[in-house]
PDBML (XML) file of the C-alpha atoms, coordinates in Angstrom:
<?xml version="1.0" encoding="UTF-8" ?>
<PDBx:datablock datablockName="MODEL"
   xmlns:PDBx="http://pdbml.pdb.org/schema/pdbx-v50.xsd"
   xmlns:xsi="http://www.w3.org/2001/XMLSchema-instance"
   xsi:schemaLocation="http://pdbml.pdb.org/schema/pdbx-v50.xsd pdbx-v50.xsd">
   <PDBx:atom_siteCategory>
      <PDBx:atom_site id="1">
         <PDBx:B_iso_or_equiv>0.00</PDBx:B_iso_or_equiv>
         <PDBx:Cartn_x>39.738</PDBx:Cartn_x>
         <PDBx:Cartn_y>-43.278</PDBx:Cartn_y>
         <PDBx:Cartn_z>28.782</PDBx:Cartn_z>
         <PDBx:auth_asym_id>A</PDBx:auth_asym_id>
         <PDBx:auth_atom_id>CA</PDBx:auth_atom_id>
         <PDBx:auth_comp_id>UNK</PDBx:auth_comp_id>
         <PDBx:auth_seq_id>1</PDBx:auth_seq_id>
         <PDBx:group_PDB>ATOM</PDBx:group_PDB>
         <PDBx:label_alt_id xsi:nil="true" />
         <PDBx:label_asym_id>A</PDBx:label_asym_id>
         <PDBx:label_atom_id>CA</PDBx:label_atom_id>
         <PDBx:label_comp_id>UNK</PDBx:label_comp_id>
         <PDBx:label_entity_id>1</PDBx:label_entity_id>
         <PDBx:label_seq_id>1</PDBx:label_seq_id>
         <PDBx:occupancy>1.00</PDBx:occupancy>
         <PDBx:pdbx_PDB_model_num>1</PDBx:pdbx_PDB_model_num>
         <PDBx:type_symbol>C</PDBx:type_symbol>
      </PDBx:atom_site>
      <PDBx:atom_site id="2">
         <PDBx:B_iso_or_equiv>0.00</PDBx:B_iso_or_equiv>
         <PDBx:Cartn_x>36.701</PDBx:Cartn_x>
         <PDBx:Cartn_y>-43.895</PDBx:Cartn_y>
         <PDBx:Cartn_z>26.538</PDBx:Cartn_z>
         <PDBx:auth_asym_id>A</PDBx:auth_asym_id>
         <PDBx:auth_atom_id>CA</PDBx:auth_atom_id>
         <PDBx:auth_comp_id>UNK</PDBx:auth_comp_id>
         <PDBx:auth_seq_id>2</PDBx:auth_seq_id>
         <PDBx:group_PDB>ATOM</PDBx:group_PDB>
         <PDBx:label_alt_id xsi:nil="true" />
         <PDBx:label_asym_id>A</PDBx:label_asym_id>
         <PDBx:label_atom_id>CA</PDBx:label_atom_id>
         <PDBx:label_comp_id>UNK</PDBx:label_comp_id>
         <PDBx:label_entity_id>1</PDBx:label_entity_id>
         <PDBx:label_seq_id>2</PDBx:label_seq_id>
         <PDBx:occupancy>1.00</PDBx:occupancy>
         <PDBx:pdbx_PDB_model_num>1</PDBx:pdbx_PDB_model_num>
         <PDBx:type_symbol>C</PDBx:type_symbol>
      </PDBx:atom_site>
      <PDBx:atom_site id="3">
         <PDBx:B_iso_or_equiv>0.00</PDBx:B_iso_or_equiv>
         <PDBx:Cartn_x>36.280</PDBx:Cartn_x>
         <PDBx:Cartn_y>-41.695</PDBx:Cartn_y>
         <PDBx:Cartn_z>24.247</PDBx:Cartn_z>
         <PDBx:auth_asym_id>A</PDBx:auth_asym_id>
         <PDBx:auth_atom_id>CA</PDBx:auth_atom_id>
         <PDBx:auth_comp_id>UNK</PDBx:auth_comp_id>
         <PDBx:auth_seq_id>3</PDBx:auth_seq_id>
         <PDBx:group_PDB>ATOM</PDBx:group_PDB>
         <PDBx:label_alt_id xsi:nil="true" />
         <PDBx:label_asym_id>A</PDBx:label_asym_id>
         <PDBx:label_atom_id>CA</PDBx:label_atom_id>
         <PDBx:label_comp_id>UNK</PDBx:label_comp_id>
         <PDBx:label_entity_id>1</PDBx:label_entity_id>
         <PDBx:label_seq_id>3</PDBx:label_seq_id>
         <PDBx:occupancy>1.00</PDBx:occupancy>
         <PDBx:pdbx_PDB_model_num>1</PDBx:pdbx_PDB_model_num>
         <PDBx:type_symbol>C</PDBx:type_symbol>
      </PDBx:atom_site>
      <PDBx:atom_site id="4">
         <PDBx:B_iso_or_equiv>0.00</PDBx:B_iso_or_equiv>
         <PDBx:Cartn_x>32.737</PDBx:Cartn_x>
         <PDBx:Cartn_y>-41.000</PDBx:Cartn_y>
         <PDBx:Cartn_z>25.214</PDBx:Cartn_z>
         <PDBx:auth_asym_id>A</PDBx:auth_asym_id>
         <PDBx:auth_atom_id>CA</PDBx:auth_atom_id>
         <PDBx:auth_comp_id>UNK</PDBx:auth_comp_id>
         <PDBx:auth_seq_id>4</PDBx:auth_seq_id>
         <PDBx:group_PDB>ATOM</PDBx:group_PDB>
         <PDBx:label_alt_id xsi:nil="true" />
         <PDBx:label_asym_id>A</PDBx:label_asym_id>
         <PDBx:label_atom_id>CA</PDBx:label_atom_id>
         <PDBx:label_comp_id>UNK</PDBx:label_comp_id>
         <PDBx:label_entity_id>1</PDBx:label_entity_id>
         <PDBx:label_seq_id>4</PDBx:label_seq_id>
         <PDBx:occupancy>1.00</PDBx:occupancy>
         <PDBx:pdbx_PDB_model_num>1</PDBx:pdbx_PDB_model_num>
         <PDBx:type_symbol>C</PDBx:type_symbol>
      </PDBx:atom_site>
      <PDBx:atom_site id="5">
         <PDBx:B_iso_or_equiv>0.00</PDBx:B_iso_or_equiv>
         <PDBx:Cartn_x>34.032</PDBx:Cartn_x>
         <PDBx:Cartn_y>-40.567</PDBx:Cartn_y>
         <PDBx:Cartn_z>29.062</PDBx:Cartn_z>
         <PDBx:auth_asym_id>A</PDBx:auth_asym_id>
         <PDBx:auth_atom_id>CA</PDBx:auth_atom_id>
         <PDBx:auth_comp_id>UNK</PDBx:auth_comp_id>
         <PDBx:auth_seq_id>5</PDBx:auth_seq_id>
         <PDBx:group_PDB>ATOM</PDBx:group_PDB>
         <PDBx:label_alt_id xsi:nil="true" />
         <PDBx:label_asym_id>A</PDBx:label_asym_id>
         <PDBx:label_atom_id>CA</PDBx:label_atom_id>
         <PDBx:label_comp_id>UNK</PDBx:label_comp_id>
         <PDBx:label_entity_id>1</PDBx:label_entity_id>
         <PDBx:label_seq_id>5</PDBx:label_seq_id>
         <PDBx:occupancy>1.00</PDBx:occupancy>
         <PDBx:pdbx_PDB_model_num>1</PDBx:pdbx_PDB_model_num>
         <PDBx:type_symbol>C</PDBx:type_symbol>
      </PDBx:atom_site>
      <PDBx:atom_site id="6">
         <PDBx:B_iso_or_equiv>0.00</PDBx:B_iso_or_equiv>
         <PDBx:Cartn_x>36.812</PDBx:Cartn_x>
         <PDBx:Cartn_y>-38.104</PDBx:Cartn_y>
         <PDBx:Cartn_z>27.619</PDBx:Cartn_z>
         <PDBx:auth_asym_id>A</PDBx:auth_asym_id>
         <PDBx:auth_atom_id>CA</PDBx:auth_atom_id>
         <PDBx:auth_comp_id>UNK</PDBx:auth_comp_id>
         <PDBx:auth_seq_id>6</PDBx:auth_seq_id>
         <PDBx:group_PDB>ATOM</PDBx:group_PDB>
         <PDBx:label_alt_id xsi:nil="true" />
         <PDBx:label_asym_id>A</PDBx:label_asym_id>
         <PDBx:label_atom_id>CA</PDBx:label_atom_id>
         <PDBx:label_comp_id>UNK</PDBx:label_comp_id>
         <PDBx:label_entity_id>1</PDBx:label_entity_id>
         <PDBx:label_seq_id>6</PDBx:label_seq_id>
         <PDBx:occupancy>1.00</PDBx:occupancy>
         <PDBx:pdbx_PDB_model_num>1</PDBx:pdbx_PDB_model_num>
         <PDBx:type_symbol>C</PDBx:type_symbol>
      </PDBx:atom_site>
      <PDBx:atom_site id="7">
         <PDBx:B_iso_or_equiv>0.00</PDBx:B_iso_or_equiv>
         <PDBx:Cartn_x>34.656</PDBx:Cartn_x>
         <PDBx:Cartn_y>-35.887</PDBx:Cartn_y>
         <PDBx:Cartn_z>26.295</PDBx:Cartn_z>
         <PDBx:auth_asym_id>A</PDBx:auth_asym_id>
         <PDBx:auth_atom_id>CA</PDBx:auth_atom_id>
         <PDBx:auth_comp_id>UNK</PDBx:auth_comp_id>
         <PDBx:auth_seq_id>7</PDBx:auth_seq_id>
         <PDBx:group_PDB>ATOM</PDBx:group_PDB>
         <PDBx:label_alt_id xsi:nil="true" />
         <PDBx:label_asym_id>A</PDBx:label_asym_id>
         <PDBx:label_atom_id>CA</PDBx:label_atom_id>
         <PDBx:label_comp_id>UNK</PDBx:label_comp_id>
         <PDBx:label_entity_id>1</PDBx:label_entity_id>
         <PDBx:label_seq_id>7</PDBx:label_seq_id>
         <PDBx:occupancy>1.00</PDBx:occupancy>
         <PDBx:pdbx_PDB_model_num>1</PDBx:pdbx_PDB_model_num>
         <PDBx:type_symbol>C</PDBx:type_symbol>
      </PDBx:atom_site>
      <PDBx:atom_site id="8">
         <PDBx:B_iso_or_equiv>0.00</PDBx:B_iso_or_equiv>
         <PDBx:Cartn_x>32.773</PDBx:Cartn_x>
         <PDBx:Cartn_y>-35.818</PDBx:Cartn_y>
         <PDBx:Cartn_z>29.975</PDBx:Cartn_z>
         <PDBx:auth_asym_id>A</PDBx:auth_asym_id>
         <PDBx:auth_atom_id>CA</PDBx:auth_atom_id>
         <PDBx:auth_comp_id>UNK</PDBx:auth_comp_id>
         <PDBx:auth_seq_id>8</PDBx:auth_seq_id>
         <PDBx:group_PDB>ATOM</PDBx:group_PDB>
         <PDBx:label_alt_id xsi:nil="true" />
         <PDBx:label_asym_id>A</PDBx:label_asym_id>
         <PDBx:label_atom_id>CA</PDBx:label_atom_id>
         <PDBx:label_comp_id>UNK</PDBx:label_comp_id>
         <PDBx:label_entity_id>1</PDBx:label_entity_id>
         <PDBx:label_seq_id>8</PDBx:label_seq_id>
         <PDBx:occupancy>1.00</PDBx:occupancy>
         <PDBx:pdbx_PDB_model_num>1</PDBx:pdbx_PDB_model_num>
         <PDBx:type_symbol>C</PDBx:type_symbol>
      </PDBx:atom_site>
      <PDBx:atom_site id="9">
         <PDBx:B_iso_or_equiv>0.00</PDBx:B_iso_or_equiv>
         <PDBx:Cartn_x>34.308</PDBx:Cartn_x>
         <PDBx:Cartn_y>-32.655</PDBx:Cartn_y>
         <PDBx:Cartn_z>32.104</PDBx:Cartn_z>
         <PDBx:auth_asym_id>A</PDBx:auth_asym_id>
         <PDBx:auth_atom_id>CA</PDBx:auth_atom_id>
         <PDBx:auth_comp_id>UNK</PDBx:auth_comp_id>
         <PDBx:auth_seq_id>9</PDBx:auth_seq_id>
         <PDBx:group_PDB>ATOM</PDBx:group_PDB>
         <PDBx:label_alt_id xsi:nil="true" />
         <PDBx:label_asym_id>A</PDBx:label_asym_id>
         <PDBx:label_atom_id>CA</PDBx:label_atom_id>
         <PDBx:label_comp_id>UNK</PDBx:label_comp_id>
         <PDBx:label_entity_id>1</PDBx:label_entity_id>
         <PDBx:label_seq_id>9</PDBx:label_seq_id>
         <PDBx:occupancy>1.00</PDBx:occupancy>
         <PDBx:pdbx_PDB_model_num>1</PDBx:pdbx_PDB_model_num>
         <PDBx:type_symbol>C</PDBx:type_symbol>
      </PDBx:atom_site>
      <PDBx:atom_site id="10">
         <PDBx:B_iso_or_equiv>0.00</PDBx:B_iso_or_equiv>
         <PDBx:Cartn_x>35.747</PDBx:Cartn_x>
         <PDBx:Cartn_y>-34.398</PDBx:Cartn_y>
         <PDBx:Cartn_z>35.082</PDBx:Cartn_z>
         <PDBx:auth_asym_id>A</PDBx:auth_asym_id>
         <PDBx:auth_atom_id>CA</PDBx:auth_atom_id>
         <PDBx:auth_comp_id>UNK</PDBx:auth_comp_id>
         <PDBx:auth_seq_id>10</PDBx:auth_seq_id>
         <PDBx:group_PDB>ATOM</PDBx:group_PDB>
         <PDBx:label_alt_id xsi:nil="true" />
         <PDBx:label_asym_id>A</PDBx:label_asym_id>
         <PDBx:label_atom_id>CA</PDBx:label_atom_id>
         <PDBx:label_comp_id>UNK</PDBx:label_comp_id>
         <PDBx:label_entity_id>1</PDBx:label_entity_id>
         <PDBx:label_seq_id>10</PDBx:label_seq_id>
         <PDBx:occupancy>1.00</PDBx:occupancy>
         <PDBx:pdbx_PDB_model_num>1</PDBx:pdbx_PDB_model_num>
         <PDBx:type_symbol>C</PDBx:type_symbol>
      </PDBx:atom_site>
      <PDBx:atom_site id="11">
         <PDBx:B_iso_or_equiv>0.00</PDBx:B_iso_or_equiv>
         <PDBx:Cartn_x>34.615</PDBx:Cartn_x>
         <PDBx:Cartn_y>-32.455</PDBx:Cartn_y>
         <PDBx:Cartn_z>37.656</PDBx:Cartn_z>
         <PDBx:auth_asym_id>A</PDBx:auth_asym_id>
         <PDBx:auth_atom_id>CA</PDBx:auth_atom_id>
         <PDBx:auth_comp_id>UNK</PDBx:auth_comp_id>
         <PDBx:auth_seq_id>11</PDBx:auth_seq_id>
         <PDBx:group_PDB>ATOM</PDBx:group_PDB>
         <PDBx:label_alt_id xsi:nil="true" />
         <PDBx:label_asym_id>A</PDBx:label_asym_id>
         <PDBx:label_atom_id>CA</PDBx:label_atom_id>
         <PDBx:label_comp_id>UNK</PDBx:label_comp_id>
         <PDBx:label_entity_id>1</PDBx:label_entity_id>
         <PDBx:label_seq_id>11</PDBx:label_seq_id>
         <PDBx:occupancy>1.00</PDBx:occupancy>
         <PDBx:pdbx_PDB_model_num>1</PDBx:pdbx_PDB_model_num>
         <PDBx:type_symbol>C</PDBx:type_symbol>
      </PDBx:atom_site>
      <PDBx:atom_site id="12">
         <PDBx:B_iso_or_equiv>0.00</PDBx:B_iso_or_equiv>
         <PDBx:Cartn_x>37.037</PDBx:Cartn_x>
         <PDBx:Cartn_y>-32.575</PDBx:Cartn_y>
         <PDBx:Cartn_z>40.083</PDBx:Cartn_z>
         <PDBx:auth_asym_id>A</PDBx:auth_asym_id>
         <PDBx:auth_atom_id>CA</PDBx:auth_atom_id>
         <PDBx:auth_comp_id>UNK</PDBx:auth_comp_id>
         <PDBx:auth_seq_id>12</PDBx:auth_seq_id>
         <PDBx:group_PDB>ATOM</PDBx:group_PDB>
         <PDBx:label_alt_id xsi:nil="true" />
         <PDBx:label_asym_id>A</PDBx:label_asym_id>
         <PDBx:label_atom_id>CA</PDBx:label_atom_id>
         <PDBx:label_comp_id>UNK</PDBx:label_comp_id>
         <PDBx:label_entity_id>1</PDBx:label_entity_id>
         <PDBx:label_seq_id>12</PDBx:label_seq_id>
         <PDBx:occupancy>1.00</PDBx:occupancy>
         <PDBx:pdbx_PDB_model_num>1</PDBx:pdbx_PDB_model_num>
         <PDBx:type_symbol>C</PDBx:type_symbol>
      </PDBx:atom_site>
      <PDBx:atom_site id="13">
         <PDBx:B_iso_or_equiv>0.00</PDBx:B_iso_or_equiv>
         <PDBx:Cartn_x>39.565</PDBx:Cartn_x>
         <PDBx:Cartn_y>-31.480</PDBx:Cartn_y>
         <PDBx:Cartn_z>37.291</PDBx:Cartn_z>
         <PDBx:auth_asym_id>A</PDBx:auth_asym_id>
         <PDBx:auth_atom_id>CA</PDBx:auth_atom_id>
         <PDBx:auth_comp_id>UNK</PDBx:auth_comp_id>
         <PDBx:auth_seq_id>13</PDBx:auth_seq_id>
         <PDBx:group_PDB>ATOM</PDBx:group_PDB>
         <PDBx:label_alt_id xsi:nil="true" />
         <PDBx:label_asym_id>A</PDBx:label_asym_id>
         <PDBx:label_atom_id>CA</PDBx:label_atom_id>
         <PDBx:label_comp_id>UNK</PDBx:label_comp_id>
         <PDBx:label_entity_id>1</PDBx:label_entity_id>
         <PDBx:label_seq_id>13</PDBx:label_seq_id>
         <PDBx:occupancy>1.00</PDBx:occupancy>
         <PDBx:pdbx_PDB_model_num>1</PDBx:pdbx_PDB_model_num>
         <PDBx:type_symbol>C</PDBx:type_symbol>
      </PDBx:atom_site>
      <PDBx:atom_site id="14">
         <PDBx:B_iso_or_equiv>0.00</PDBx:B_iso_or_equiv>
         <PDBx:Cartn_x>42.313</PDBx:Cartn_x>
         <PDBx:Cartn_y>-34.290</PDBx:Cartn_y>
         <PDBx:Cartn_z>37.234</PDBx:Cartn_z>
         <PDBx:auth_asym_id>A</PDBx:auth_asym_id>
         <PDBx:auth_atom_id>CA</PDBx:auth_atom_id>
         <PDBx:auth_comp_id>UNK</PDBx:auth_comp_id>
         <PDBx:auth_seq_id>14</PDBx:auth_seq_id>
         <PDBx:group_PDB>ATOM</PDBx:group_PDB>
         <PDBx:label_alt_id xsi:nil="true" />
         <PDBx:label_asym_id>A</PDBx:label_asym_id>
         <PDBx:label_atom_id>CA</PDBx:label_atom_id>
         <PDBx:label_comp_id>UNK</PDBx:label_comp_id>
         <PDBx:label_entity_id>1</PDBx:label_entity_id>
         <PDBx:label_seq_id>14</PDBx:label_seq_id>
         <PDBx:occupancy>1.00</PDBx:occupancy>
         <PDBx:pdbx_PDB_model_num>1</PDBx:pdbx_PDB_model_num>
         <PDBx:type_symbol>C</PDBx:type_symbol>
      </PDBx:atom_site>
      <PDBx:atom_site id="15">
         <PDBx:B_iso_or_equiv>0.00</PDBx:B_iso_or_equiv>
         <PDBx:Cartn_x>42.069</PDBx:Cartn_x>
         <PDBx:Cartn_y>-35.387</PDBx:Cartn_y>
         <PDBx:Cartn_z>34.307</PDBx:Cartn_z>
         <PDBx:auth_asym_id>A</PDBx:auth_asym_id>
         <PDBx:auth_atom_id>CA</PDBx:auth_atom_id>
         <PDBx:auth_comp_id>UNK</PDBx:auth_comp_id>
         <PDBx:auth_seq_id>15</PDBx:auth_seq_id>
         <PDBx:group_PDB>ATOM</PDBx:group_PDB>
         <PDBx:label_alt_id xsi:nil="true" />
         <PDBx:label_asym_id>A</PDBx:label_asym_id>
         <PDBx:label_atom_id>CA</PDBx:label_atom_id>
         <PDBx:label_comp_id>UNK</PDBx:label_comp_id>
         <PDBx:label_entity_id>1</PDBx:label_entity_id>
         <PDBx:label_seq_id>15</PDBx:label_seq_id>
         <PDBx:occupancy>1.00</PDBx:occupancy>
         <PDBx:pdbx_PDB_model_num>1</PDBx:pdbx_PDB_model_num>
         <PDBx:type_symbol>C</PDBx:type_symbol>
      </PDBx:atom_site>
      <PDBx:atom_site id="16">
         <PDBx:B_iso_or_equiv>0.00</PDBx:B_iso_or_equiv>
         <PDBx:Cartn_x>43.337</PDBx:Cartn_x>
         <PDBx:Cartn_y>-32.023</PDBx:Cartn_y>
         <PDBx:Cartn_z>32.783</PDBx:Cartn_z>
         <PDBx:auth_asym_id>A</PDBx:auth_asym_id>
         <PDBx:auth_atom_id>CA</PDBx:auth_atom_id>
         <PDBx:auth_comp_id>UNK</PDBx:auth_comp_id>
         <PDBx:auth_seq_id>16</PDBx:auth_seq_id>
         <PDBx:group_PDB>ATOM</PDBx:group_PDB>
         <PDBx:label_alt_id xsi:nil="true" />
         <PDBx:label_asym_id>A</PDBx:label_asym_id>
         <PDBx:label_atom_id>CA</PDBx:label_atom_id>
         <PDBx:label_comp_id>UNK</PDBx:label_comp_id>
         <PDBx:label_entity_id>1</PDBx:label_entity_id>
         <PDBx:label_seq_id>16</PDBx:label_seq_id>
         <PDBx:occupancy>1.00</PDBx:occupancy>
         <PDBx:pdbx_PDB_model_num>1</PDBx:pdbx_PDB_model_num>
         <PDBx:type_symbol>C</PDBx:type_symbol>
      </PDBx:atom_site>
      <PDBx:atom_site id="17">
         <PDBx:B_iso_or_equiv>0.00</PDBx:B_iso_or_equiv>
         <PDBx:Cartn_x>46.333</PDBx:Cartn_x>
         <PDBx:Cartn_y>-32.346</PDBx:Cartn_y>
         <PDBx:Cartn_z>35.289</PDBx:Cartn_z>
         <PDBx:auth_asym_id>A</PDBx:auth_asym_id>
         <PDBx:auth_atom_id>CA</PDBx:auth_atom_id>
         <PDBx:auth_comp_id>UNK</PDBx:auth_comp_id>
         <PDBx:auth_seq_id>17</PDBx:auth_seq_id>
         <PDBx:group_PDB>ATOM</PDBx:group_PDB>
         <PDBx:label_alt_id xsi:nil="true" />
         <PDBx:label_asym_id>A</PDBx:label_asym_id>
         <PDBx:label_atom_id>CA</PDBx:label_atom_id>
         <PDBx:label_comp_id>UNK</PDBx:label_comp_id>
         <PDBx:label_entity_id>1</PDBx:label_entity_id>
         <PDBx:label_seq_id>17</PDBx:label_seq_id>
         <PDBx:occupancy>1.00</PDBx:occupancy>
         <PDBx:pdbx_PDB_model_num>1</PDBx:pdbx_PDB_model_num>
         <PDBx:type_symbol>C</PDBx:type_symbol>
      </PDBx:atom_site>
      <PDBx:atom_site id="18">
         <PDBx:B_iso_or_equiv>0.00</PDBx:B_iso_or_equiv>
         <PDBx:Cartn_x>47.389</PDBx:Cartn_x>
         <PDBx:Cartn_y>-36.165</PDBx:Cartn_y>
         <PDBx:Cartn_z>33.763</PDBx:Cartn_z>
         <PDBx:auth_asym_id>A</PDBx:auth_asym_id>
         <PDBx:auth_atom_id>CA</PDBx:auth_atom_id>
         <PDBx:auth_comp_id>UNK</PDBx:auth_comp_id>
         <PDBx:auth_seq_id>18</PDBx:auth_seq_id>
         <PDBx:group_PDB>ATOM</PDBx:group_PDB>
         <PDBx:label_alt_id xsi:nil="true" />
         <PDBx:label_asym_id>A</PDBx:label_asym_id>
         <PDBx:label_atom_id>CA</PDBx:label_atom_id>
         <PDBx:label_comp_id>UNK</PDBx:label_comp_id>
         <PDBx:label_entity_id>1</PDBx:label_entity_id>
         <PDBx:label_seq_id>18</PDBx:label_seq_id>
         <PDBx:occupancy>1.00</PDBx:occupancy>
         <PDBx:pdbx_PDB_model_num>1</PDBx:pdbx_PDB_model_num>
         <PDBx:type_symbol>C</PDBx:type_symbol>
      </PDBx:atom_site>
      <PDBx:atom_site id="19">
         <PDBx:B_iso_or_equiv>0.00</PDBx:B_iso_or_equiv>
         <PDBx:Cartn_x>50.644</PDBx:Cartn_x>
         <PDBx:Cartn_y>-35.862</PDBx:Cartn_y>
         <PDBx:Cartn_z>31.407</PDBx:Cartn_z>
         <PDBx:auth_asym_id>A</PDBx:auth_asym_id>
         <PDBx:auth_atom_id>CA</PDBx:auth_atom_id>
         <PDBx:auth_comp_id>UNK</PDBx:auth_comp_id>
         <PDBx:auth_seq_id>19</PDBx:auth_seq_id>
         <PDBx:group_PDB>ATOM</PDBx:group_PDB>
         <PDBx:label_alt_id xsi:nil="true" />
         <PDBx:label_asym_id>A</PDBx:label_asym_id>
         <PDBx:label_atom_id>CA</PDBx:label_atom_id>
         <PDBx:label_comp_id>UNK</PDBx:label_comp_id>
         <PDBx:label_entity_id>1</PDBx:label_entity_id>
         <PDBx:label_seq_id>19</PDBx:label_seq_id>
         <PDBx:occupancy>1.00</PDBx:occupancy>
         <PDBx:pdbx_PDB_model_num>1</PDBx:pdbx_PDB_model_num>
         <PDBx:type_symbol>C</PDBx:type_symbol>
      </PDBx:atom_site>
      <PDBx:atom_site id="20">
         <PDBx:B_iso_or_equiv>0.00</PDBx:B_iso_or_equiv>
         <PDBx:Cartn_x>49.835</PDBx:Cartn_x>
         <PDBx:Cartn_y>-39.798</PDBx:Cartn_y>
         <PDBx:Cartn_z>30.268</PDBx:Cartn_z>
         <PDBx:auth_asym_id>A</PDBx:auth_asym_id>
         <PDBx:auth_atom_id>CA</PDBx:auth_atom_id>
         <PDBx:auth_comp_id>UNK</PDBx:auth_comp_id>
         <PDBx:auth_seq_id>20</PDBx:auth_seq_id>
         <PDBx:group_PDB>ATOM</PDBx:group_PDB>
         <PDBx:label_alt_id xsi:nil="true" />
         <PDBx:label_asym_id>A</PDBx:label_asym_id>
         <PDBx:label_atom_id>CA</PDBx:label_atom_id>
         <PDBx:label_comp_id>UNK</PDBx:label_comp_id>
         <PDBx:label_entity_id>1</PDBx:label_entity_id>
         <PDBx:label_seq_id>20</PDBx:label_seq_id>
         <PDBx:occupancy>1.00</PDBx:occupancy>
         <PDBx:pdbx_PDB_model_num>1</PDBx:pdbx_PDB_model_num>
         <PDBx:type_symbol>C</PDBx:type_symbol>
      </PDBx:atom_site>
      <PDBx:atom_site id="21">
         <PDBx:B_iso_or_equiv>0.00</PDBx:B_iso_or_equiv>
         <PDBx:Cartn_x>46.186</PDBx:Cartn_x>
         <PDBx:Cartn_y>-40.510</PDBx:Cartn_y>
         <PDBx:Cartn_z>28.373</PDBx:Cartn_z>
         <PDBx:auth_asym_id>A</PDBx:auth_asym_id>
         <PDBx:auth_atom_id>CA</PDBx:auth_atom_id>
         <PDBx:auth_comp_id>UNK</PDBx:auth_comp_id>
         <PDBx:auth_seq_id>21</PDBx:auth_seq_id>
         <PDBx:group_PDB>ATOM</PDBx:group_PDB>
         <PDBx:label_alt_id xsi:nil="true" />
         <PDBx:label_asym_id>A</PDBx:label_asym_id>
         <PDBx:label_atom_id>CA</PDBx:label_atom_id>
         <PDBx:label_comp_id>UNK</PDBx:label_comp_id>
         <PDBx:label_entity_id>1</PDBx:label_entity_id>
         <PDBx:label_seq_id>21</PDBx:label_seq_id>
         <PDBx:occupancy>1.00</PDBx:occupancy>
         <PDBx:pdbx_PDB_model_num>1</PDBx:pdbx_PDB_model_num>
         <PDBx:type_symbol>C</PDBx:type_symbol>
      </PDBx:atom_site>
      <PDBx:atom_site id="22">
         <PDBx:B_iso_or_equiv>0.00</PDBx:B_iso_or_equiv>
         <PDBx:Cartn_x>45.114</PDBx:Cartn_x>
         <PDBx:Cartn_y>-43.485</PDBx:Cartn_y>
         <PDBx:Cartn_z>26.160</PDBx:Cartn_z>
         <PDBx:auth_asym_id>A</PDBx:auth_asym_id>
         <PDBx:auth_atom_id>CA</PDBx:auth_atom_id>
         <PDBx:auth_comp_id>UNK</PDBx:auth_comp_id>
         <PDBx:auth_seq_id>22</PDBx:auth_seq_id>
         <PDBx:group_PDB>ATOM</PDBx:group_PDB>
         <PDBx:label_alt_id xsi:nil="true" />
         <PDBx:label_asym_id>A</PDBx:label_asym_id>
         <PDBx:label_atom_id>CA</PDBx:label_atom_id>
         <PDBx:label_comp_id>UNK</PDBx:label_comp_id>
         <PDBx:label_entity_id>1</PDBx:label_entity_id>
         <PDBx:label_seq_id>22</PDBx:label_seq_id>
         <PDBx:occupancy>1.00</PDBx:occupancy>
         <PDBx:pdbx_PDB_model_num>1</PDBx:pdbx_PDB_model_num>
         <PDBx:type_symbol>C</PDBx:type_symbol>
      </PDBx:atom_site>
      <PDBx:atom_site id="23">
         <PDBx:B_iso_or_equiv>0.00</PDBx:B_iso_or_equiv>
         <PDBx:Cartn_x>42.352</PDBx:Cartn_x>
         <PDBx:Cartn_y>-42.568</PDBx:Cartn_y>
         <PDBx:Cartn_z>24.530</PDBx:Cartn_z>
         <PDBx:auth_asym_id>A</PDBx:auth_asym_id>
         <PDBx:auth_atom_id>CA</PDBx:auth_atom_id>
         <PDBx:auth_comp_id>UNK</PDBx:auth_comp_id>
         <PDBx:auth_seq_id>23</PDBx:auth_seq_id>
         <PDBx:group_PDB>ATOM</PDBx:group_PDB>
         <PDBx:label_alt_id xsi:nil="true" />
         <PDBx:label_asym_id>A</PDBx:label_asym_id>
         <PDBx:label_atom_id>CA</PDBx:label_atom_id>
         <PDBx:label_comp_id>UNK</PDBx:label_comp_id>
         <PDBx:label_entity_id>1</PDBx:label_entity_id>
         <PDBx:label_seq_id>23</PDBx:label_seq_id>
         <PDBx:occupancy>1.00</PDBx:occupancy>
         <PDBx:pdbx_PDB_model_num>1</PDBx:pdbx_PDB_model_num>
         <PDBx:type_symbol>C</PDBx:type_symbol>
      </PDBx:atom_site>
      <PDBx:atom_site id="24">
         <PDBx:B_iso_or_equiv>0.00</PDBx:B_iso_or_equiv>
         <PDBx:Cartn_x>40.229</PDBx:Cartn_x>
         <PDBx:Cartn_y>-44.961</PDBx:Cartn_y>
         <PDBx:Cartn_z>23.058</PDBx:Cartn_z>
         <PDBx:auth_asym_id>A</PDBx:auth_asym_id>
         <PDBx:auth_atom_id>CA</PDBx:auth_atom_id>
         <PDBx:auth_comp_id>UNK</PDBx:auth_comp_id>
         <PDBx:auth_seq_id>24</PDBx:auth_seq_id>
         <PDBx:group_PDB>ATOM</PDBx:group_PDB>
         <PDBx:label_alt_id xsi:nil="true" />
         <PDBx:label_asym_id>A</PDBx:label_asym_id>
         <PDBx:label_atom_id>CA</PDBx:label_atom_id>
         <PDBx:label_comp_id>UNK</PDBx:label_comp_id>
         <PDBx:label_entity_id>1</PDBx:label_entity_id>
         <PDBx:label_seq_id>24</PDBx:label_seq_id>
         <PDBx:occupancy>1.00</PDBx:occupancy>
         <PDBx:pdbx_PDB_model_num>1</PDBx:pdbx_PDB_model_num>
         <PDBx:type_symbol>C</PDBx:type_symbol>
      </PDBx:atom_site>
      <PDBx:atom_site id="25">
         <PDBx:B_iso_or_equiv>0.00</PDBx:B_iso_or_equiv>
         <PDBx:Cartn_x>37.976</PDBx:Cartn_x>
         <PDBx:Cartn_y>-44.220</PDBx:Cartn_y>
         <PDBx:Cartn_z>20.161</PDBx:Cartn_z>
         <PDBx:auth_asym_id>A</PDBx:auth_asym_id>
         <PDBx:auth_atom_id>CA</PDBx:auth_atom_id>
         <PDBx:auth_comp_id>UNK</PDBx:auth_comp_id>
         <PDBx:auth_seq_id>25</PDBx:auth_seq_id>
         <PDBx:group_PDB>ATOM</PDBx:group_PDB>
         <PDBx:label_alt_id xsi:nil="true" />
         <PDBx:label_asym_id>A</PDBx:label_asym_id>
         <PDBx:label_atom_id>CA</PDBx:label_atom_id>
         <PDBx:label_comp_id>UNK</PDBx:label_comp_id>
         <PDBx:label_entity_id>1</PDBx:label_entity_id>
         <PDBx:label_seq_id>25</PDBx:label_seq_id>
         <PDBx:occupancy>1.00</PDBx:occupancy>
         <PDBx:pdbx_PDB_model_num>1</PDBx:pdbx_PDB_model_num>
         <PDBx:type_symbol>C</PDBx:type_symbol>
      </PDBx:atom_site>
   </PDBx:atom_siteCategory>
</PDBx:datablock>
């Protein structure tokens, strides 16, 4: 994920459920 895109609620939620995240800022 962008950082600008991580800070964006997902609205259908999955992106709270995901155990693996690459965030880049």
């Amino acid at each position: 994920l962008s950082e600008k895109l991580a800070e964006e609620a997902d609205p259908t939620g999955n992106s709270q459920d995901a155990s693996r995240v690459i965030l880049l800022t």
